[in-house]
Protein backbone atom coordinates (compact mmCIF):
# COMPACT_ATOMS: atom_id res chain seq x y z
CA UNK A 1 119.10 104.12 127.33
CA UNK A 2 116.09 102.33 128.81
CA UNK A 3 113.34 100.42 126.87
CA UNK A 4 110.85 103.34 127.31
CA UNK A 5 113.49 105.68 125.43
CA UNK A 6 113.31 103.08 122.96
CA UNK A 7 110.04 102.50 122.57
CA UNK A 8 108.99 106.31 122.59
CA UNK A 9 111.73 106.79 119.32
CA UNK A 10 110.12 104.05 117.69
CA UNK A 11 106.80 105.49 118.03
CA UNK A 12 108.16 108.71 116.82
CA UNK A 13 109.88 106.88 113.42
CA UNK A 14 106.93 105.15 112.74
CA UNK A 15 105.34 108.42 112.93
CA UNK A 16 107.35 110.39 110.99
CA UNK A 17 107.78 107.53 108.46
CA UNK A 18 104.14 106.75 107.96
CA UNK A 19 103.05 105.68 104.92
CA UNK A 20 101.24 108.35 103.85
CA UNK A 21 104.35 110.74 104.23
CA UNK A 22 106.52 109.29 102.17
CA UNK A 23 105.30 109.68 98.28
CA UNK A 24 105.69 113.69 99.55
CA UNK A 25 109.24 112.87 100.73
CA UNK A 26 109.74 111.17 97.55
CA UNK A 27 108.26 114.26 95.42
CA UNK A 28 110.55 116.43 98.26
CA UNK A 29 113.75 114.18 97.02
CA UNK A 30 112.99 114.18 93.16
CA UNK A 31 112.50 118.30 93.21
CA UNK A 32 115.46 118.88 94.58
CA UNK A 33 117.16 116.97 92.44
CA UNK A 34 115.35 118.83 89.22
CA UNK A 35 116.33 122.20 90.66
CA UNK A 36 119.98 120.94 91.19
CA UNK A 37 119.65 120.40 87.59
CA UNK A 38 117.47 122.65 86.00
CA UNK A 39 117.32 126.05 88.41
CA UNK A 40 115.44 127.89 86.11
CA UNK A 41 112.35 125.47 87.35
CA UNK A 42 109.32 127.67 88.49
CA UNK A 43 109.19 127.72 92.02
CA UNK A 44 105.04 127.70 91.55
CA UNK A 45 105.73 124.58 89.28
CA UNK A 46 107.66 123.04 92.54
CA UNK A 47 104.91 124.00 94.85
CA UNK A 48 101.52 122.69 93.63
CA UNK A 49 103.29 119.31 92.25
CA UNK A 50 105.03 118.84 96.41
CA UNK A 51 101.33 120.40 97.43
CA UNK A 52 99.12 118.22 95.48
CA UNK A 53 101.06 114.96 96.17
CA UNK A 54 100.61 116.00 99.72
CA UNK A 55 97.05 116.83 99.45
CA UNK A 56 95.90 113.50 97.04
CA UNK A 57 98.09 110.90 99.55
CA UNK A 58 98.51 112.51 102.65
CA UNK A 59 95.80 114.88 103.79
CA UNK A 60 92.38 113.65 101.77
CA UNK A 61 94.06 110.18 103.10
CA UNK A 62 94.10 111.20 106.59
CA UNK A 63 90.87 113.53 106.76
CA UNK A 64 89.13 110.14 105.52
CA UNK A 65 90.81 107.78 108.20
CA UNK A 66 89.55 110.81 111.28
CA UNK A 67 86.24 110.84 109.80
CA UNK A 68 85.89 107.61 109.79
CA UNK A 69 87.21 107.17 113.19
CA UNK A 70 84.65 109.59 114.59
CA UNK A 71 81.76 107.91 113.07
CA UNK A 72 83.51 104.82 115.22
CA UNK A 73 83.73 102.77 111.67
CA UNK A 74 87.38 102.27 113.18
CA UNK A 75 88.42 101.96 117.30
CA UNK A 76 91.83 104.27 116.11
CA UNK A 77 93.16 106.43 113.56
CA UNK A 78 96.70 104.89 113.88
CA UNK A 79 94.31 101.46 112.19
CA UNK A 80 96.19 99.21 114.86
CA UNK A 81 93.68 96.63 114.17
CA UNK A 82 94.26 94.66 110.87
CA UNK A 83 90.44 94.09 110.26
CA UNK A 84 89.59 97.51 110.33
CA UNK A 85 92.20 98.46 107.61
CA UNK A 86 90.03 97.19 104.46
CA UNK A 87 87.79 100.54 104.10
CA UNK A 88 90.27 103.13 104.73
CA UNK A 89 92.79 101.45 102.21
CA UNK A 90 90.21 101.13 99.49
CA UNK A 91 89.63 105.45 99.70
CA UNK A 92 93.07 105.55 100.00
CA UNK A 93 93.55 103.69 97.10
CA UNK A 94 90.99 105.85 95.03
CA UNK A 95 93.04 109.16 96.24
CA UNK A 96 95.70 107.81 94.91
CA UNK A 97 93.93 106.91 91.82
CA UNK A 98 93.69 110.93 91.26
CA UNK A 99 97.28 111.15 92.17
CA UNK A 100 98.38 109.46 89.56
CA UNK A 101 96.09 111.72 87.20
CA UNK A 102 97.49 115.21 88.58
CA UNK A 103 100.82 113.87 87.96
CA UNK A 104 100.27 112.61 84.60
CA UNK A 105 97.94 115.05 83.18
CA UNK A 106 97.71 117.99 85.20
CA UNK A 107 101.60 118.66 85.98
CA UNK A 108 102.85 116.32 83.33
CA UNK A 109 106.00 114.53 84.78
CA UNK A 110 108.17 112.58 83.04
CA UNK A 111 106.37 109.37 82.46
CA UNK A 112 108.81 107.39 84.83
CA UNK A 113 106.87 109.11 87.62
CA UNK A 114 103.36 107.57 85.78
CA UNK A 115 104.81 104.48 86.08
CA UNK A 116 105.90 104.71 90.01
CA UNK A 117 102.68 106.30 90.41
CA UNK A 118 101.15 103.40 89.32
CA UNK A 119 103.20 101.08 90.73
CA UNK A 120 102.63 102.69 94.48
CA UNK A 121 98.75 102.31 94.21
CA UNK A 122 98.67 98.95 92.93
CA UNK A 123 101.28 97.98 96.26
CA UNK A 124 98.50 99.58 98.23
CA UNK A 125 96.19 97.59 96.57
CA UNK A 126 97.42 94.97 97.40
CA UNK A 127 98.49 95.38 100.97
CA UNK A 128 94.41 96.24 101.20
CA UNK A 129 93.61 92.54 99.82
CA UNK A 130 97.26 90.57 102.03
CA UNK A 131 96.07 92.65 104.47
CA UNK A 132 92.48 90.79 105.32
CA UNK A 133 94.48 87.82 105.64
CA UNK A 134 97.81 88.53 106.97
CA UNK A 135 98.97 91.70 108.36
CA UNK A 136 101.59 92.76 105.92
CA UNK A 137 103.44 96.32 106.90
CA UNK A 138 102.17 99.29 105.14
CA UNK A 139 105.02 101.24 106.77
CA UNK A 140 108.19 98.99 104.81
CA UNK A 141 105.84 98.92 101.95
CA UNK A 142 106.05 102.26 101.21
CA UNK A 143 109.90 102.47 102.27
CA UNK A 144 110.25 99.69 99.36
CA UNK A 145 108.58 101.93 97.34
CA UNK A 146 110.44 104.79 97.83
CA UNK A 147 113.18 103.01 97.27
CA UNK A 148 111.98 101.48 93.85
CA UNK A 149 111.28 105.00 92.71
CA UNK A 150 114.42 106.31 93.62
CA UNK A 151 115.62 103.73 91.35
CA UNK A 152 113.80 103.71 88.43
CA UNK A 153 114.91 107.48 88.57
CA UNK A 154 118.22 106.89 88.43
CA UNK A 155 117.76 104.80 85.17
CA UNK A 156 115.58 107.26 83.60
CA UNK A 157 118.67 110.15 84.11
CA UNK A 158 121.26 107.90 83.97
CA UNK A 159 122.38 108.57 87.24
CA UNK A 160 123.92 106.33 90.44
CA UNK A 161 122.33 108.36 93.89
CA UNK A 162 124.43 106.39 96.06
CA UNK A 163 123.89 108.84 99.51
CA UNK A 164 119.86 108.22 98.45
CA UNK A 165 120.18 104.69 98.24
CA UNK A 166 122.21 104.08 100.81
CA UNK A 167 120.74 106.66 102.96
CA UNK A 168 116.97 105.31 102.59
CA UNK A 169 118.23 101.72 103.22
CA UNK A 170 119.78 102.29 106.95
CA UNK A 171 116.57 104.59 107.05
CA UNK A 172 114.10 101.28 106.15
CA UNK A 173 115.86 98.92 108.52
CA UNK A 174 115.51 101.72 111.56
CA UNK A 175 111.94 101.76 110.87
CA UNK A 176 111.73 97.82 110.10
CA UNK A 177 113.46 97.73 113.97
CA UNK A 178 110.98 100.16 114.93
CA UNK A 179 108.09 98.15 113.52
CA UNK A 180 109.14 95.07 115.35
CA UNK A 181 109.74 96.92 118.78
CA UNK A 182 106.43 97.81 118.87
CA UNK A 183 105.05 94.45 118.17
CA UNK A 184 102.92 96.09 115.31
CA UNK A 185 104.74 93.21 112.81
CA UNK A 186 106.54 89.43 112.47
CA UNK A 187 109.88 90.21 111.01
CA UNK A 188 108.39 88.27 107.68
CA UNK A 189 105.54 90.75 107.64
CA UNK A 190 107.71 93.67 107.62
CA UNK A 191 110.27 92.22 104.80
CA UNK A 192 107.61 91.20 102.63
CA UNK A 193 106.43 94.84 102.69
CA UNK A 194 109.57 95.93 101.91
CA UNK A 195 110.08 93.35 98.83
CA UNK A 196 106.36 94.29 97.74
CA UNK A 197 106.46 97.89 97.36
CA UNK A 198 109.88 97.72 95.79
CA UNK A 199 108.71 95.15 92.98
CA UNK A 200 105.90 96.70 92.36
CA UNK A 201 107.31 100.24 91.90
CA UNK A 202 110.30 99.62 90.06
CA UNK A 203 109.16 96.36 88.01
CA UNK A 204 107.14 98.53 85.75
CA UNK A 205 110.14 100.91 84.86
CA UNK A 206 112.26 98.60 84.03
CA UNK A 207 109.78 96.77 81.85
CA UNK A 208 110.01 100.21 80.06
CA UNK A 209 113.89 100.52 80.61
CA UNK A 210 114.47 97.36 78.73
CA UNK A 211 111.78 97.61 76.18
């Protein structure tokens, strides 16, 4: 396969795998799971919790990063330049501020999901203040994330998700290759993503867990 091939499927994981995707593709994952469990769970319930983590940290997100890309505040919406970052991280960070409010108050998940809630905005947090410095990846941040909920899940029920765990860690170093194909990262920028978002989701849980 030739480098082009490569590069094009690289653009297309980091794409797919963006960080604003992949709370919803955690929600997704955790949903599934409940219904596995509990089928009698209202499909409405279902909807507006997937819906409204897509709305609060994907699409307010995103409408916010265009606008301010038309008002040239930013030269791109993919935010290729590290400088230009700070402003659409900190409304970012606000959305996700209300996030962890619809999930807490309004559909009133278990409060393991407060905590990863809470744990994914302060990693975006602080990729917004690393990232005026040093160009930390957003993209393994969230992956570490992901992965840090999916754990402090599985101690909440009890439960070992091996094929998640697994799964999401072949996943992270495809887009970790991806990240460094494209030159968008130093392979230390992209691990300390990945250790960042998964300490800072799952640290607060198992504070809790071992409380």
């Amino acid at each position: 396969m030739s480098h082009k091939f490569h590069i094009r499927l690289a653009q297309l994981l980091s794409l797919v795998f963006h960080p604003l995707f992949i709370p919803t593709y955690g929600m997704l994952l955790y949903m599934w799971y409940m219904l596995s469990r509990a089928p009698q769970l209202p499909g409405v319930y279902v909807g507006i919790t997937v819906i409204g983590t897509f709305v609060l940290t994907a699409f307010i997100p995103m409408m916010l990063i265009l606008l301010l890309w038309r008002r040239k505040v930013i030269s791109s919406p993919l935010l290729t330049e590290a400088a230009e970052r700070t402003t659409p991280y900190v409304y970012t960070t606000i959305s996700y501020g209300f996030w962890i409010y619809f999930l807490r108050f309004t559909m009133r998940l278990p409060h393991v999901w407060f905590y990863i809630a809470i744990g994914t905005t302060v990693a975006l947090l602080l990729v917004t203040i690393i990232n005026r410095r040093w160009k930390i990846s957003a993209h393994l941040t969230a992956l570490g994330g992901l992965l840090g909920g999916i754990c402090s899940l599985a101690l909440y029920y009890a439960i070992l998700p091996l094929w998640a765990i697994v799964g999401l860690l072949l996943l992270s170093l495809l887009v970790m290759y991806a990240r460094l194909l494209l030159n968008a990262h130093t392979p230390m920028q992209v691990v300390a993503g990945y250790m960042l978002g998964l300490l800072c989701t799952i640290t607060p849980n198992l504070i809790l867990y071992h409380a």
